[in-house]
Protein backbone atom coordinates (compact mmCIF):
# COMPACT_ATOMS: atom_id res chain seq x y z
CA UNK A 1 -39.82 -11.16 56.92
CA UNK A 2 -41.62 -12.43 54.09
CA UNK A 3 -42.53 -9.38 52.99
CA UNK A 4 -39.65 -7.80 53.16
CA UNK A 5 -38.02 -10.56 50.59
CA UNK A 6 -41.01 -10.23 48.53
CA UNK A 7 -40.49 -6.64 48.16
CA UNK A 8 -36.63 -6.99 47.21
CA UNK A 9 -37.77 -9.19 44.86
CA UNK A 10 -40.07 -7.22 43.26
CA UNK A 11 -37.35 -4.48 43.46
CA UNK A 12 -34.98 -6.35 41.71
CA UNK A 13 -36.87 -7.54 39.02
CA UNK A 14 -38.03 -3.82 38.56
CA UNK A 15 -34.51 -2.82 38.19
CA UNK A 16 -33.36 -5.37 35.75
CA UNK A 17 -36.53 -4.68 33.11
CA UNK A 18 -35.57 -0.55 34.03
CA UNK A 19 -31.78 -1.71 32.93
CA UNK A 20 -33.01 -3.34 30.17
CA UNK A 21 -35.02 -0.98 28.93
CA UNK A 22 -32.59 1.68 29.31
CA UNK A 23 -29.80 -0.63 27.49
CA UNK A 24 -29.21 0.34 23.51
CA UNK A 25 -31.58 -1.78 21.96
CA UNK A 26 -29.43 -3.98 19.31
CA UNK A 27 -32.00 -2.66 16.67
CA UNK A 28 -31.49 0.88 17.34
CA UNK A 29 -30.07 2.96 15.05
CA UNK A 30 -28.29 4.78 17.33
CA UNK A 31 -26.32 1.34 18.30
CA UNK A 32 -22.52 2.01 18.07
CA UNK A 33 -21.03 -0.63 16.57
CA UNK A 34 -18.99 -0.86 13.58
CA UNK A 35 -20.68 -1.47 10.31
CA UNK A 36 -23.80 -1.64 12.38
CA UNK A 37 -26.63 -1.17 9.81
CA UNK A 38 -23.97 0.37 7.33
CA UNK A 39 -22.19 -0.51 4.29
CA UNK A 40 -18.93 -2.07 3.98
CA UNK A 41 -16.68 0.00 1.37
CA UNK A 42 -13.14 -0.19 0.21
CA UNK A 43 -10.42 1.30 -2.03
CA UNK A 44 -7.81 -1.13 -3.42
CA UNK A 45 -4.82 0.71 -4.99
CA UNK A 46 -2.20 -1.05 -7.15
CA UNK A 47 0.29 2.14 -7.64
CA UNK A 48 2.36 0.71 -10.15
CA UNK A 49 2.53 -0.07 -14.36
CA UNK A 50 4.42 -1.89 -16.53
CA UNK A 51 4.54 -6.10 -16.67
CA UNK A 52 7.89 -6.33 -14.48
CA UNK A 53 5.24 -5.00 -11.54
CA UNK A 54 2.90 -7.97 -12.16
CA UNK A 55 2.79 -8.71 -8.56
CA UNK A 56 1.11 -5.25 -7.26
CA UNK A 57 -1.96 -5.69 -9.64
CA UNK A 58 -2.44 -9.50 -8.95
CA UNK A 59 -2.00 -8.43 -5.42
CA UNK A 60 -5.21 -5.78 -5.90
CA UNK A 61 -7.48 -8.47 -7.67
CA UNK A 62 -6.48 -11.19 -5.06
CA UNK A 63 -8.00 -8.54 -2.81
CA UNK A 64 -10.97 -7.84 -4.84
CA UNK A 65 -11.62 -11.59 -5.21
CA UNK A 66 -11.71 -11.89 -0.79
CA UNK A 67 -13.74 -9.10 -0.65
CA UNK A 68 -16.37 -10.06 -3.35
CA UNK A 69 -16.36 -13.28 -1.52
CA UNK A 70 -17.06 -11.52 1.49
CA UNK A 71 -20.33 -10.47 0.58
CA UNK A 72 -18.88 -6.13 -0.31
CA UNK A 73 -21.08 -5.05 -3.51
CA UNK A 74 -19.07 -4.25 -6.84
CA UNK A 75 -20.37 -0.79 -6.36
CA UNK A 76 -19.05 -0.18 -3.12
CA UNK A 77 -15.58 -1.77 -4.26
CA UNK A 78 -12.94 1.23 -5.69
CA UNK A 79 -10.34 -0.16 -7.47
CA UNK A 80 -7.42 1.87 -9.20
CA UNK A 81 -5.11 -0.61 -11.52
CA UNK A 82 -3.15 0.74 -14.58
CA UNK A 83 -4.86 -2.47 -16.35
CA UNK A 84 -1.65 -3.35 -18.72
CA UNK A 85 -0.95 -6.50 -17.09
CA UNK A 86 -3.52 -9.44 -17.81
CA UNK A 87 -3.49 -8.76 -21.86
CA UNK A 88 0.22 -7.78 -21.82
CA UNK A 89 2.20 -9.72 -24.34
CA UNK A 90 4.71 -10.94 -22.24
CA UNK A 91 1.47 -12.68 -19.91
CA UNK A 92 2.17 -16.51 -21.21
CA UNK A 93 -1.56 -16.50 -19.99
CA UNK A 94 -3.51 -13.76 -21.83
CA UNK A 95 -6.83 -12.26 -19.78
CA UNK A 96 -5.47 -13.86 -16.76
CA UNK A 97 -4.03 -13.08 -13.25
CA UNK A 98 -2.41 -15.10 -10.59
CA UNK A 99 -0.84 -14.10 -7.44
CA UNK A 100 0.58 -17.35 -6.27
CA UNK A 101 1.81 -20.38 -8.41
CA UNK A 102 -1.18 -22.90 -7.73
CA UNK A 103 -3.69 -19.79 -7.86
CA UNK A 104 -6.46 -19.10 -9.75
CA UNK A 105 -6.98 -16.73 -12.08
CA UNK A 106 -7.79 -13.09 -9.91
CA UNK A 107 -9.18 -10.87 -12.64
CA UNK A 108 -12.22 -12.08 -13.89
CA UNK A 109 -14.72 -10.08 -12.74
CA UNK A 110 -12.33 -7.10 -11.34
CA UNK A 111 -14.33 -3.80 -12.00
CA UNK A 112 -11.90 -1.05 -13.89
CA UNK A 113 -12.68 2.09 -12.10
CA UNK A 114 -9.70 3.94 -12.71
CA UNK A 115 -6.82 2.78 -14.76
CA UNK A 116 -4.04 3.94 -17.18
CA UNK A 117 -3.56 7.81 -16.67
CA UNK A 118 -6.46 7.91 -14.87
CA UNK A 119 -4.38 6.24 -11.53
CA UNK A 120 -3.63 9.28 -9.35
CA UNK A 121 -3.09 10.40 -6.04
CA UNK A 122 -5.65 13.21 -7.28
CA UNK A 123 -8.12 10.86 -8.33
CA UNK A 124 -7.50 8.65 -4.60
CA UNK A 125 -7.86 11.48 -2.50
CA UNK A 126 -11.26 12.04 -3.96
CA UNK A 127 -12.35 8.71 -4.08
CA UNK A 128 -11.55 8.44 -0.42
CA UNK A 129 -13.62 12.15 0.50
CA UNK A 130 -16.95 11.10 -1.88
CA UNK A 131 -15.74 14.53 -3.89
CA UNK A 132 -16.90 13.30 -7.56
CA UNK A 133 -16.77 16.32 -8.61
CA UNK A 134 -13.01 16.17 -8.37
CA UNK A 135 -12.16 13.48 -10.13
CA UNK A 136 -10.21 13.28 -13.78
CA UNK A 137 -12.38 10.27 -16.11
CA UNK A 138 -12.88 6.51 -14.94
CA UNK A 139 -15.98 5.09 -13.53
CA UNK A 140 -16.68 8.29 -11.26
CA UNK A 141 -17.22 5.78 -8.04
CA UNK A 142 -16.46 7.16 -4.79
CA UNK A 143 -16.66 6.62 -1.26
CA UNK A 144 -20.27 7.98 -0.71
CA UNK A 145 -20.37 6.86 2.82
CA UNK A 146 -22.49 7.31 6.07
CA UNK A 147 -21.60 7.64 9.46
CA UNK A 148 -22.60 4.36 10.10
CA UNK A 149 -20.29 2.32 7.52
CA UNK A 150 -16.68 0.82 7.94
CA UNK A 151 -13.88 1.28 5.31
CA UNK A 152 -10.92 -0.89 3.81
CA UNK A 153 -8.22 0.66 2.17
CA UNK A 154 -5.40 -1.56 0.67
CA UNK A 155 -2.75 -0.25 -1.57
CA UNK A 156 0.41 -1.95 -3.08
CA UNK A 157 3.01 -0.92 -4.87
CA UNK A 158 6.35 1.14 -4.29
CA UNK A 159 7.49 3.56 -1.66
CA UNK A 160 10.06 5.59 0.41
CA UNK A 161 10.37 7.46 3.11
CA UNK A 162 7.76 9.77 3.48
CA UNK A 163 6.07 8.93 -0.39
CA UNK A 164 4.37 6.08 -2.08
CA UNK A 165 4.38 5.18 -5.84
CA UNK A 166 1.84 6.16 -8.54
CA UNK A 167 1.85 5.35 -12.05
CA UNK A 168 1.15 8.58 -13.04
CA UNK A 169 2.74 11.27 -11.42
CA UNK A 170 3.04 13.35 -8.76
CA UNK A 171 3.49 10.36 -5.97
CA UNK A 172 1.38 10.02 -2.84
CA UNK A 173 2.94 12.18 0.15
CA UNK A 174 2.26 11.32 3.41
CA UNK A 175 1.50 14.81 4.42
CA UNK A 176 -0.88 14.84 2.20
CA UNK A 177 -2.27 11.27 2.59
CA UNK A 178 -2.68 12.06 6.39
CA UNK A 179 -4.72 15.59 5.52
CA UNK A 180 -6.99 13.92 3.65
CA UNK A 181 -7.69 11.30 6.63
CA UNK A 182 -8.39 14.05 8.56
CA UNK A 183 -11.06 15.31 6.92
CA UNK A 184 -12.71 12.50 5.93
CA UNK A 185 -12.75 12.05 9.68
CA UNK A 186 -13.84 15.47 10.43
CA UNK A 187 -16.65 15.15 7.91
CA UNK A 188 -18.42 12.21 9.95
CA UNK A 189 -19.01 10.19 7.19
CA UNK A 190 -17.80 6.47 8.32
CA UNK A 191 -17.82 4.87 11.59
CA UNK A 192 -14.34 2.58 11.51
CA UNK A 193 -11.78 1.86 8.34
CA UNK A 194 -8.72 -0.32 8.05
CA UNK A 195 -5.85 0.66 6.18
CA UNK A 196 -3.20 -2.16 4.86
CA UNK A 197 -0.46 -0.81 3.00
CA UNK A 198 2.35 -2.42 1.26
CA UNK A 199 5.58 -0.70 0.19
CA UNK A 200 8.97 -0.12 1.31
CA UNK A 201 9.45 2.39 4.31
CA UNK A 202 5.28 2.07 4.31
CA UNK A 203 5.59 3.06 8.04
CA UNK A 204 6.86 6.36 7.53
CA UNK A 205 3.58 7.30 5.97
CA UNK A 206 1.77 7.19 9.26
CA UNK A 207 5.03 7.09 12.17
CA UNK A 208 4.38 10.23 14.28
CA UNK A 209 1.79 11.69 11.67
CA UNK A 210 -1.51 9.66 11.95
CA UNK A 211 -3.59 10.87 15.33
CA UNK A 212 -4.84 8.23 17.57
CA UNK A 213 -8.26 9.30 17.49
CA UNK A 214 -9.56 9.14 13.59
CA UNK A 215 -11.08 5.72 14.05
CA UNK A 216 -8.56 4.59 11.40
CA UNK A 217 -6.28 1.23 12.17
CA UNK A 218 -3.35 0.85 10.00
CA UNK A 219 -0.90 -2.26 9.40
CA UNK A 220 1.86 -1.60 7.33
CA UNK A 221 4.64 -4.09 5.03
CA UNK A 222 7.47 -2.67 6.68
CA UNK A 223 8.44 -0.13 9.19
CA UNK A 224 9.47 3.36 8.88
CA UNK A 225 13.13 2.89 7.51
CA UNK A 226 13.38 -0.65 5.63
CA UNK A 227 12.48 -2.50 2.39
CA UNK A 228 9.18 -4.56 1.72
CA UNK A 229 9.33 -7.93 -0.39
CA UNK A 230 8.38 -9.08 -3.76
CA UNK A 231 7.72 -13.22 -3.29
CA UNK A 232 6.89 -15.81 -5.74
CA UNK A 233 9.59 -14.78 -8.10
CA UNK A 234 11.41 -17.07 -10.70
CA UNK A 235 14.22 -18.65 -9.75
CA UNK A 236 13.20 -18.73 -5.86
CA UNK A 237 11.24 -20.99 -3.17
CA UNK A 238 8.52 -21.13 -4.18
CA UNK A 239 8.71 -20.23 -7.75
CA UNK A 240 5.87 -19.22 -10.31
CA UNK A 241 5.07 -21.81 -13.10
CA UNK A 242 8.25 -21.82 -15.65
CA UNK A 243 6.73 -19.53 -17.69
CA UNK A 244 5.91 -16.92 -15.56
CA UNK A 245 9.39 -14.90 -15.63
CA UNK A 246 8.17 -11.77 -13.03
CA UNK A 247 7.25 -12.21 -9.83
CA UNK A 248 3.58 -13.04 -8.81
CA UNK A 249 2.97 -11.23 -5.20
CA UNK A 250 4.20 -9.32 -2.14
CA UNK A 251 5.33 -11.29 1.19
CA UNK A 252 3.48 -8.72 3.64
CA UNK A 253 0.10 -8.61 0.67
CA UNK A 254 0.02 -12.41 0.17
CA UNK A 255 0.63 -13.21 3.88
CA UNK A 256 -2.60 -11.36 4.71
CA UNK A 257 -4.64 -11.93 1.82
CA UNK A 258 -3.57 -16.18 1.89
CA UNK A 259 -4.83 -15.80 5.44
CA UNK A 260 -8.19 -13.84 4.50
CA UNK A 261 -8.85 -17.03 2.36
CA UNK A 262 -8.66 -19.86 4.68
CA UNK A 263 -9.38 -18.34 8.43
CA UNK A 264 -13.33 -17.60 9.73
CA UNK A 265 -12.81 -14.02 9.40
CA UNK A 266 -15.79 -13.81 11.48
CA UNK A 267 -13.88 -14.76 13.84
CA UNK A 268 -10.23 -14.00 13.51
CA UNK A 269 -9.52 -10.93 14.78
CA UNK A 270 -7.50 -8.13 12.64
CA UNK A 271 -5.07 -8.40 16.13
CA UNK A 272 -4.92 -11.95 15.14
CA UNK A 273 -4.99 -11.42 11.10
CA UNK A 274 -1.69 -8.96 12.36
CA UNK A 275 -0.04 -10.99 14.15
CA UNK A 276 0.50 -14.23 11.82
CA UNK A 277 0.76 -11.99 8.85
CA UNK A 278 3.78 -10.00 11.06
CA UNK A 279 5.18 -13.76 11.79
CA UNK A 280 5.45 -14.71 8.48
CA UNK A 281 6.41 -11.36 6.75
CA UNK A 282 9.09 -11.44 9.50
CA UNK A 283 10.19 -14.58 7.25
CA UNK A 284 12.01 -16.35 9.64
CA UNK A 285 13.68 -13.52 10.92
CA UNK A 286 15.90 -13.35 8.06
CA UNK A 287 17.75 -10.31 6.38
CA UNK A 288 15.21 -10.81 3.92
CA UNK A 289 11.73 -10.32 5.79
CA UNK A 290 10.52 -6.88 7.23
CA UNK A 291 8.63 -5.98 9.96
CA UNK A 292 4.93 -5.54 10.11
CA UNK A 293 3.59 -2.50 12.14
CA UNK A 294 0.98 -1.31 13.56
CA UNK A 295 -0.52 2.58 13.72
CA UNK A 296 -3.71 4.69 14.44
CA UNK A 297 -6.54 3.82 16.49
CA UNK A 298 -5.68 0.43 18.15
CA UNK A 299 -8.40 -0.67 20.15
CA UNK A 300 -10.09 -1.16 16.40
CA UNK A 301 -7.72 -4.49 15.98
CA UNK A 302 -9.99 -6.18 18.57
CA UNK A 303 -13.12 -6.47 16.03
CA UNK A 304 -12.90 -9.53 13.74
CA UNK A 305 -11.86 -8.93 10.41
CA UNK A 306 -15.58 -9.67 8.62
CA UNK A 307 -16.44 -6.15 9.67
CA UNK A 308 -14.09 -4.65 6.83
CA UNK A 309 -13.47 -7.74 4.39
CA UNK A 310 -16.95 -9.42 5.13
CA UNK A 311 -17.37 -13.02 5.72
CA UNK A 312 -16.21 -16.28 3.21
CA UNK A 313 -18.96 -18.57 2.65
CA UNK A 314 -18.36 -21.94 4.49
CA UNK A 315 -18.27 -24.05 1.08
CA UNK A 316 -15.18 -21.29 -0.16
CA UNK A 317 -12.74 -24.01 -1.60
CA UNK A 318 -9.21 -21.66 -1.22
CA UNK A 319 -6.40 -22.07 -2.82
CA UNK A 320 -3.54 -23.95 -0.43
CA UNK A 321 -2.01 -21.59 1.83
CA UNK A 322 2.08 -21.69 1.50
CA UNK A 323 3.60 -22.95 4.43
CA UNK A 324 5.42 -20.64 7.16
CA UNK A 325 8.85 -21.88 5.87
CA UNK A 326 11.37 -18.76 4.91
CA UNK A 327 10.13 -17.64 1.27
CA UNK A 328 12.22 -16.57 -1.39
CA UNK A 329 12.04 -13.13 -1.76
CA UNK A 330 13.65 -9.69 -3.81
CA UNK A 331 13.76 -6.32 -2.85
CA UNK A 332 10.63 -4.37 -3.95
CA UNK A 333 13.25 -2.19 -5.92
CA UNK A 334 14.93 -5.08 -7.22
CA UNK A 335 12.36 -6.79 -8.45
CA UNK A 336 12.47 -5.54 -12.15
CA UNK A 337 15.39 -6.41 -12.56
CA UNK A 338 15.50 -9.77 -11.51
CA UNK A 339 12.55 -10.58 -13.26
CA UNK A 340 13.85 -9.00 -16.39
CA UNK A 341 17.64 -10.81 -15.93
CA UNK A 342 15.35 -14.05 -16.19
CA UNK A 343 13.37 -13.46 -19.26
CA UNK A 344 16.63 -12.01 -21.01
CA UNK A 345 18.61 -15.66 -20.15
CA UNK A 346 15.31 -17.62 -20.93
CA UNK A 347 14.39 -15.75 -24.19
CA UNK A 348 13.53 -17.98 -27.17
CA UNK A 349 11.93 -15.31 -29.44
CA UNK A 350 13.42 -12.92 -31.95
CA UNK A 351 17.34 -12.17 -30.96
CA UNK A 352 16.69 -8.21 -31.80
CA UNK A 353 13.76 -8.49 -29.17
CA UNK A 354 16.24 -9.70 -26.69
CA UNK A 355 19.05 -6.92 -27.73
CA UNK A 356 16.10 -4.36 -27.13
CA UNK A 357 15.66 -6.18 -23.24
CA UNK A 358 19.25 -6.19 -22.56
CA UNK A 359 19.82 -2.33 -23.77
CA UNK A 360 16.71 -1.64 -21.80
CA UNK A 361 18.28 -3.37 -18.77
CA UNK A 362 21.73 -1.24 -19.58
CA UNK A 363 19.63 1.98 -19.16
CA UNK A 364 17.82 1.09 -15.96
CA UNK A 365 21.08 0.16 -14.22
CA UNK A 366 23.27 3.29 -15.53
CA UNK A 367 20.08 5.63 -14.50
CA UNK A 368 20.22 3.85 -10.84
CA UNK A 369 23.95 4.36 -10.57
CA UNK A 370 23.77 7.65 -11.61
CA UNK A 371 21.13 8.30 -9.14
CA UNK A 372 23.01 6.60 -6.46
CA UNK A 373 26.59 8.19 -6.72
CA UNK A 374 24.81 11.92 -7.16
CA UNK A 375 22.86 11.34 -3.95
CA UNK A 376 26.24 10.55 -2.00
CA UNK A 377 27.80 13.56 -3.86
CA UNK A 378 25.55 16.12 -2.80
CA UNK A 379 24.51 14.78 0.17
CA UNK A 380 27.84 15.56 1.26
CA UNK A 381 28.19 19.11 -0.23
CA UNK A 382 24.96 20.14 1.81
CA UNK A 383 25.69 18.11 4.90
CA UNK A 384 29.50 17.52 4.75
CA UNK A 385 30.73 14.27 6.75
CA UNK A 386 28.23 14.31 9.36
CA UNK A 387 26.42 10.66 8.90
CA UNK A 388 23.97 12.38 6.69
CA UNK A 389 23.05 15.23 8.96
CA UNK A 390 20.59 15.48 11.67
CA UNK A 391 18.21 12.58 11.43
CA UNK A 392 14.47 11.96 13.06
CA UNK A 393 14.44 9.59 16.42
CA UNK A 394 11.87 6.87 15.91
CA UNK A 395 8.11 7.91 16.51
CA UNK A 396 8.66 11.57 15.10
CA UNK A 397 7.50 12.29 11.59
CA UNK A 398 10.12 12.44 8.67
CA UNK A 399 10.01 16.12 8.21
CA UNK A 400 8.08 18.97 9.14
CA UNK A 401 8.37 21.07 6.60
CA UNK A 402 6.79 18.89 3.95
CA UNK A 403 6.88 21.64 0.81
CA UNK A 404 10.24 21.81 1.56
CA UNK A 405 10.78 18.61 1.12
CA UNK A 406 8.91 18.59 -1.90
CA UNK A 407 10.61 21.26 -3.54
CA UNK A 408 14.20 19.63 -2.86
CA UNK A 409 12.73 16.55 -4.88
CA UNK A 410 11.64 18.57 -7.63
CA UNK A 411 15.23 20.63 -8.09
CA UNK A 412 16.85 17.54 -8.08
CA UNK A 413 14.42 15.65 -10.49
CA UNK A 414 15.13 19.23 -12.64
CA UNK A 415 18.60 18.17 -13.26
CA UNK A 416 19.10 14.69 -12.44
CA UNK A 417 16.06 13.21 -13.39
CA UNK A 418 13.15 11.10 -12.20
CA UNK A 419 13.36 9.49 -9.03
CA UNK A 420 11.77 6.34 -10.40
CA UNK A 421 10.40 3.48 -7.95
CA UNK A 422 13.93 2.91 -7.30
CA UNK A 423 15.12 6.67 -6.26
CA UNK A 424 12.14 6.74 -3.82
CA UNK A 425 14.39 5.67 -1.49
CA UNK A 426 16.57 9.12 -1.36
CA UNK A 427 13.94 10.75 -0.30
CA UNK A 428 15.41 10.68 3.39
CA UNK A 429 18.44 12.90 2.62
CA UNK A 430 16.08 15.21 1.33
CA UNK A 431 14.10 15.59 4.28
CA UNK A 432 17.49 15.68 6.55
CA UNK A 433 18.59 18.71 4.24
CA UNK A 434 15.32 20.41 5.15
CA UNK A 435 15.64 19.32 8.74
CA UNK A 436 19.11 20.69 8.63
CA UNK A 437 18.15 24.51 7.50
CA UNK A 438 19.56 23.34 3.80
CA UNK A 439 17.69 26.09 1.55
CA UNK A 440 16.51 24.98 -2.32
CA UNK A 441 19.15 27.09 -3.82
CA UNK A 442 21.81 25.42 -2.06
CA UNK A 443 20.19 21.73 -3.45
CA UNK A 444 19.99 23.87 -6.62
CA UNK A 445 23.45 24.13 -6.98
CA UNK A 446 24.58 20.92 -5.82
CA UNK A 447 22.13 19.37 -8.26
CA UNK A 448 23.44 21.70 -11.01
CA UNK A 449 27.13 21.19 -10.41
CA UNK A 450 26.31 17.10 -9.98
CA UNK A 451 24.13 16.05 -12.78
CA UNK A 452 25.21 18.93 -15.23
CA UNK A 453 26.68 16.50 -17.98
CA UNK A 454 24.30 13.63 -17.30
CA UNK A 455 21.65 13.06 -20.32
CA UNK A 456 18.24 12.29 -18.63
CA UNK A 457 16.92 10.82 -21.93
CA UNK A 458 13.29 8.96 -20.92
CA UNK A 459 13.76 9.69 -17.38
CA UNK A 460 13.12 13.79 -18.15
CA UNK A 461 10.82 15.08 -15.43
CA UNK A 462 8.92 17.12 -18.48
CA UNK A 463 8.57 13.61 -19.98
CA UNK A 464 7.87 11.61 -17.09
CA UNK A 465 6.16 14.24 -14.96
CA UNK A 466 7.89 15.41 -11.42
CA UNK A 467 6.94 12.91 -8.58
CA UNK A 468 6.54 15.93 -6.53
């Protein structure tokens, strides 16, 4: 009997040291974890211009700061911001940034890979594949990955269904966004990434388009059919510093990146990083709050949020996070406006300077009307009075015939004008014409017979570039 336990002892012990030295040795290159003996890269993306879109660029080198902190190299950080914000002369604070009202300055240090005309959705996709050899001028950084490294992509600015904003035209389609996924995926070159996107309708960039199995997570602002937030605006709980007359951040950016800076994000999951950045973007379940969605490879949300925005040092001294109380907030495509409704009732400099805001105000509004009232017109002289057509159930894509889509934007840019961040939003009864068997020269007629006395002045497509 003795023997007998001896030798299924002796067993035993023989098959634990066989199991352990069968078991992936946590030294082995070959051991699948994420970021395991890789690099941590990202892309940040502010897709705007212009000072009255402060907010997306402070929101960028808020991000940059986290990251930096994190321990993520400066040459393995990608940052595309049109750069005419920190030295503008409307900043009361020239050479600085701030993207909340007790914050720090953000830019120092932010590196200036690609900026003015050099922000494109060309210039992103190659970033994002490692192409250089397809980029147009700025630093020439891309995402030279290996199999074994992690990406984080954040981009801010505006959207609409189906697009998102660049400074420089055309704008980011998801179609197009979703291809290039695809082949970075299919070209083995990282092991996880992370996408946070904020604009409004950001979900119908991935809703029914983005596989499950790219090893890509994605959080978006908003889902695929409502507005994101601009927060930190004047006039509004909390407000900016009185001099600060734009607004300084975005709920759904500020909610995660004011959590980044005061949670152990090697600890906090991005599950948990979602959900109180969904609770507070919610803002109290207000009209005035969006919701905060999720897409792509899920089981990815279970890693702690270190192994894409590395880890704060324990000494990190953030700024105070804002409390969970309902923010004030303005529509993203509002939010020029506002902020430029408050410098023209503030202004104290030269009275022609404030003639030229309040004549530049006049032209934004009559170009927003006009874009308005010609979408209802033609939307009913392609679809007639039936609620806008045909429109996609939730989970399906916006359209499937995405250069017909496209091409509807660009006849109607041809005689109506630019889109603008604000238009973005029409882009809907576009796709519902295509998903309706409307053909281009039926839009080109409508278009035609709609805009044919309107004056497109700065707003020209050949000036401003088609966003399609």
């Amino acid at each position: 009997m003795a023997a007998f336990k001896f030798l299924f002892l002796l067993l035993t012990l023989l098959a634990v040291q066989l199991s352990k030295a069968t078991r992936p040795s946590s030294f082995s290159p070959n051991f699948n974890l994420p970021g395991f003996n890789g690099t941590k890269w990202a892309v940040l993306v502010a897709g705007s211009n212009g000072y009255y879109n402060y907010r997306h660029q402070a929101d960028v080198c808020h991000a940059y700061q986290i990251l930096k902190r994190g321990g993520l190299k400066d040459e393995n950080i990608i940052v595309f911001m049109y750069d005419d914000i920190a030295n503008n002369e409307l900043n009361p604070r020239p050479g600085v940034i701030i993207n909340s009202p007790n914050g720090s300055d953000v830019y120092a240090g932010v590196p200036k890979d690609y900026t003015g005309e050099y922000v494109t959705a060309a210039n992103f996709y190659a970033v994002l594949l490692g192409n250089a050899s397809a980029l147009s001028g700025g630093s020439g950084k891309v995402v030279a990955s290996s199999p074994f490294d992690t990406i984080f992509v954040y981009y801010t600015d505006h959207g609409g269904p189906g697009i998102l904003g660049m400074p420089n035209m055309p704008f980011i389609y998801a179609n197009d966004f979703i291809e290039v996924l695809k082949r970075k995926h299919a070209m083995g070159t990282y092991s996880e990434m992370v996408i946070y996107v904020e604009a409004c309708e950001s979900g119908s960039i991935f809703e029914g388009l983005i596989p499950e199995d790219l090893n890509i997570y994605v959080t978006t602002a908003s889902n695929a059919t409502e507005s994101s937030w601009g927060t930190y605006c004047p006039g509004m709980t909390p407000p900016p510093p009185k001099e600060y007359k734009t607004c300084l951040g975005d709920l759904y950016s500020i909610s995660w990146m004011e959590d980044s800076d005061v949670e152990d994000l090697s600890t906090e999951t991005l599950e948990e990083q979602y959900l109180n950045v969904k609770l507070r973007t919610l803002n109290n379940n207000t009209s005035e709050g969006s919701h905060v969605m999720q897409y792509g490879t899920q089981r990815i949300s279970n890693e702690t949020v270190s192994v894409y925005q590395g880890s704060c040092p324990t000494n990190h001294t953030a700024n105070p996070l804002s409390s969970f109380d309902s923010m004030g907030v303005v529509d993203q495509r509002e939010a020029d406006l506002h902020s430029m409704w408050h410098m023209y009732k503030e202004w104290t400099g030269e009275p022609q300077q404030k003639e030229e805001l309040l004549n530049e105000i006049k032209e934004i509004t009559i170009h927003r009307t006009l874009l308005d009232s010609s979408m209802i017109t033609i939307n009913a002289q392609l679809l007639g009075d039936t609620q806008h057509g045909s429109q996609r159930g939730s989970g399906l894509p916006l359209v499937n015939d995405w250069n017909c889509l496209k091409s509807m934007v660009r006849t109607f840019e041809t005689h109506c004008g630019s889109l603008t961040q604000y238009g973005m939003k029409h882009t809907r009864t576009f796709a519902n014409a295509c998903n309706n068997g409307v053909s281009e020269e039926a839009m080109y007629e409508a278009a035609k017979a709609t805009c044919s006395s309107y004056n497109m002045g700065k707003w020209d497509p050949a000036i401003v570039g088609y966003s399609a």
